[in-house]
C-alpha atoms as a PDB file:
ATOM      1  CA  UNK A   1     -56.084  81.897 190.014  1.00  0.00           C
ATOM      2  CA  UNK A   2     -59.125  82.192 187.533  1.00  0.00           C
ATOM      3  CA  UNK A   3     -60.143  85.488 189.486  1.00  0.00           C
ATOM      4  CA  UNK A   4     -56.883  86.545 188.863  1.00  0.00           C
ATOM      5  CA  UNK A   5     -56.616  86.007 184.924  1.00  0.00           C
ATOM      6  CA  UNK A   6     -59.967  87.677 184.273  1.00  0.00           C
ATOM      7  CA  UNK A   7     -59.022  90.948 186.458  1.00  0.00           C
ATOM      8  CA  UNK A   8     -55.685  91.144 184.776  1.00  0.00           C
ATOM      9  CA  UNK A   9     -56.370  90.521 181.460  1.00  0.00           C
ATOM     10  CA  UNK A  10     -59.868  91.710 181.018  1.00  0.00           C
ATOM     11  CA  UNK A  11     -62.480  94.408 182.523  1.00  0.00           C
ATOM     12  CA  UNK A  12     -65.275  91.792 182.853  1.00  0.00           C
ATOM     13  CA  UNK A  13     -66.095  92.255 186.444  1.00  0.00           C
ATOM     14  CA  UNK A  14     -66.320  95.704 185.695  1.00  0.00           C
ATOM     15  CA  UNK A  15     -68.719  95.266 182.784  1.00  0.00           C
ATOM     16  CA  UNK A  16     -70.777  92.344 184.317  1.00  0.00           C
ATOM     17  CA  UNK A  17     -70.836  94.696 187.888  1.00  0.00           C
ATOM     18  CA  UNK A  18     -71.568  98.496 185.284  1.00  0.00           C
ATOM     19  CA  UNK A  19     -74.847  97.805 183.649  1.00  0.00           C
ATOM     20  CA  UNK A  20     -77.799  95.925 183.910  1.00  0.00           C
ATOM     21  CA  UNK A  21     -77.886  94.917 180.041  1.00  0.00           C
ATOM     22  CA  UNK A  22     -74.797  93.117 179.830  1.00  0.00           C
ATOM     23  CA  UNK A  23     -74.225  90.102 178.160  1.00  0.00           C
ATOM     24  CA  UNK A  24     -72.381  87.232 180.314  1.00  0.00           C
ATOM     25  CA  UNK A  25     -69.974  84.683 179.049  1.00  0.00           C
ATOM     26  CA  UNK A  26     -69.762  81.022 180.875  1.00  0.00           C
ATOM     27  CA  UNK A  27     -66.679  81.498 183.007  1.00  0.00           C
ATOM     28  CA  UNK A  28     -64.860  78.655 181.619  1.00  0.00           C
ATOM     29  CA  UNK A  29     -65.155  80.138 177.953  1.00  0.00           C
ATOM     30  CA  UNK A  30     -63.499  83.445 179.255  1.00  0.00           C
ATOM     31  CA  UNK A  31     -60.841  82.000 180.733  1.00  0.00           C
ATOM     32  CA  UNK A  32     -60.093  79.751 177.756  1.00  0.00           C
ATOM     33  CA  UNK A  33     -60.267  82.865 175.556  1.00  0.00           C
ATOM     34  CA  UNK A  34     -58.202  84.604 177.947  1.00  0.00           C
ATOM     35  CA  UNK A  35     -55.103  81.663 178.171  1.00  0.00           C
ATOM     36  CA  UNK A  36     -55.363  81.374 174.300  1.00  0.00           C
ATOM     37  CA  UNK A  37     -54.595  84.773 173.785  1.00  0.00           C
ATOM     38  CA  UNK A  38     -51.589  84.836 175.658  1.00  0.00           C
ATOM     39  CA  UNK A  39     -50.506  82.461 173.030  1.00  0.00           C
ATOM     40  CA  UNK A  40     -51.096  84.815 169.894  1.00  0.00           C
ATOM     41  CA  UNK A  41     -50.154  88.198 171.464  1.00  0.00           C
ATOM     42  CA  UNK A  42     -47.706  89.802 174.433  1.00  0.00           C
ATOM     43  CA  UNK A  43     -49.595  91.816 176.515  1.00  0.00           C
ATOM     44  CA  UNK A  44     -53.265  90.745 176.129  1.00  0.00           C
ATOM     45  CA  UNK A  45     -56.354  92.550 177.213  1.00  0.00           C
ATOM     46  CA  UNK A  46     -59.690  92.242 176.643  1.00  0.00           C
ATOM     47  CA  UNK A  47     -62.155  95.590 176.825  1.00  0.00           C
ATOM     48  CA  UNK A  48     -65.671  94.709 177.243  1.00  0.00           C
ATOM     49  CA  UNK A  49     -68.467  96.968 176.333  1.00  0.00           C
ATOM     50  CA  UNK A  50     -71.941  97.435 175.871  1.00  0.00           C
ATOM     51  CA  UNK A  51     -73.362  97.486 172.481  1.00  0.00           C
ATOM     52  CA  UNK A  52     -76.918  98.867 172.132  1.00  0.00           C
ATOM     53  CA  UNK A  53     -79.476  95.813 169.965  1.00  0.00           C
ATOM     54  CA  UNK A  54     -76.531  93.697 170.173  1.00  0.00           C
ATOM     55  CA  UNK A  55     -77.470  89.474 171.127  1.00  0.00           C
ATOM     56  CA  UNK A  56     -74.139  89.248 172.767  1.00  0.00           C
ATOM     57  CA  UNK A  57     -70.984  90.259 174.504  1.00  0.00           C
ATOM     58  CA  UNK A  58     -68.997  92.291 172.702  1.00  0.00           C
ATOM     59  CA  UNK A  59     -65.289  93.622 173.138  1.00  0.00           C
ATOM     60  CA  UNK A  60     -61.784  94.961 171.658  1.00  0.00           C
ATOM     61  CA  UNK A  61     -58.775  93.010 172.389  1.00  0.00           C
ATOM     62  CA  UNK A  62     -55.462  94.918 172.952  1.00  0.00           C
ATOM     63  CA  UNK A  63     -51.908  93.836 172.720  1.00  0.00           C
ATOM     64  CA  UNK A  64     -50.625  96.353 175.991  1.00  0.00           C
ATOM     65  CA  UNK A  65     -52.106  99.779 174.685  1.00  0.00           C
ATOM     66  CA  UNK A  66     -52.576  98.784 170.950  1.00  0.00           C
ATOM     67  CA  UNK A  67     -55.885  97.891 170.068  1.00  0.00           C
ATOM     68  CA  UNK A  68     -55.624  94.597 167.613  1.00  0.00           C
ATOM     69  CA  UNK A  69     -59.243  94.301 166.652  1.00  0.00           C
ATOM     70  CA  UNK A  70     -62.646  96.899 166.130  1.00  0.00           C
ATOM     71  CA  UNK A  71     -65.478  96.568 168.559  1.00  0.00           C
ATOM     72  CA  UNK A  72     -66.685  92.532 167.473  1.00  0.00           C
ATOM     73  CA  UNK A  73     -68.550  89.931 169.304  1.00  0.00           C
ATOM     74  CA  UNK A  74     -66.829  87.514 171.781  1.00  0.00           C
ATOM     75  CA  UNK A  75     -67.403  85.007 169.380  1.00  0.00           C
ATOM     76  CA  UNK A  76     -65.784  86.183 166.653  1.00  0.00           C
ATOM     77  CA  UNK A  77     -62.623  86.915 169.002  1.00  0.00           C
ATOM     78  CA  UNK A  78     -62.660  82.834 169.776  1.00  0.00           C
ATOM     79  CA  UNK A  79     -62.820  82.718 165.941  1.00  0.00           C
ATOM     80  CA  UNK A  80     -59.684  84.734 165.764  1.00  0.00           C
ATOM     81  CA  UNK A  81     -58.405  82.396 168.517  1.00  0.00           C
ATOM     82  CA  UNK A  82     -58.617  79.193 166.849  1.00  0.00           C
ATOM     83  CA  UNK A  83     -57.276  80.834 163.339  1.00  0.00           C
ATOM     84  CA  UNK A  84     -53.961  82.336 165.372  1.00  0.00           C
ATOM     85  CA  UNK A  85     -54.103  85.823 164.722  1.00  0.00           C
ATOM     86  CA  UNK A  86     -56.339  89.013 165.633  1.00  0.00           C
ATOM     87  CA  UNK A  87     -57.073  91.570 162.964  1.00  0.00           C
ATOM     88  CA  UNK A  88     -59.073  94.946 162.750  1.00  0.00           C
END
């Protein structure tokens, strides 16, 4: 089931799998990230990238095909979590 919320909601296996300076996120953390957002938006998804001099993973969370936030760190996408709402 985990597997499954990660590969539908997110391209993590793809980013952890794509580069050798990636920045990994306890799997538990994800997927609580991952459930939350189901709460705030429709059609989450979660588009990891890599971020040259960065000290963590980074990402842009979509509702379906609209992006809902800029390129920001995973943390500050749990911050959005925990306040209810995404913004750019």
């Amino acid at each position: 089931m985990a597997k499954d919320i990660i590969d539908l909601t997110s391209n993590y296996r793809y980013y952890i799998v794509g580069s050798e300076t990636v920045h990994e996120i306890e799997k538990e953390r994800l997927l609580n990230a991952l459930r939350a957002c189901w709460d705030i938006i429709k059609a989450p998804y979660l588009r990891f990238m890599n971020v040259s001099d960065c000290s963590g993973a980074y990402c842009i969370v979509y509702n379906g095909n609209e992006r809902v936030t800029k390129l920001i760190p995973f943390s500050e996408v749990e911050k959005m979590i925990e306040e209810g709402t995404f913004h750019k």
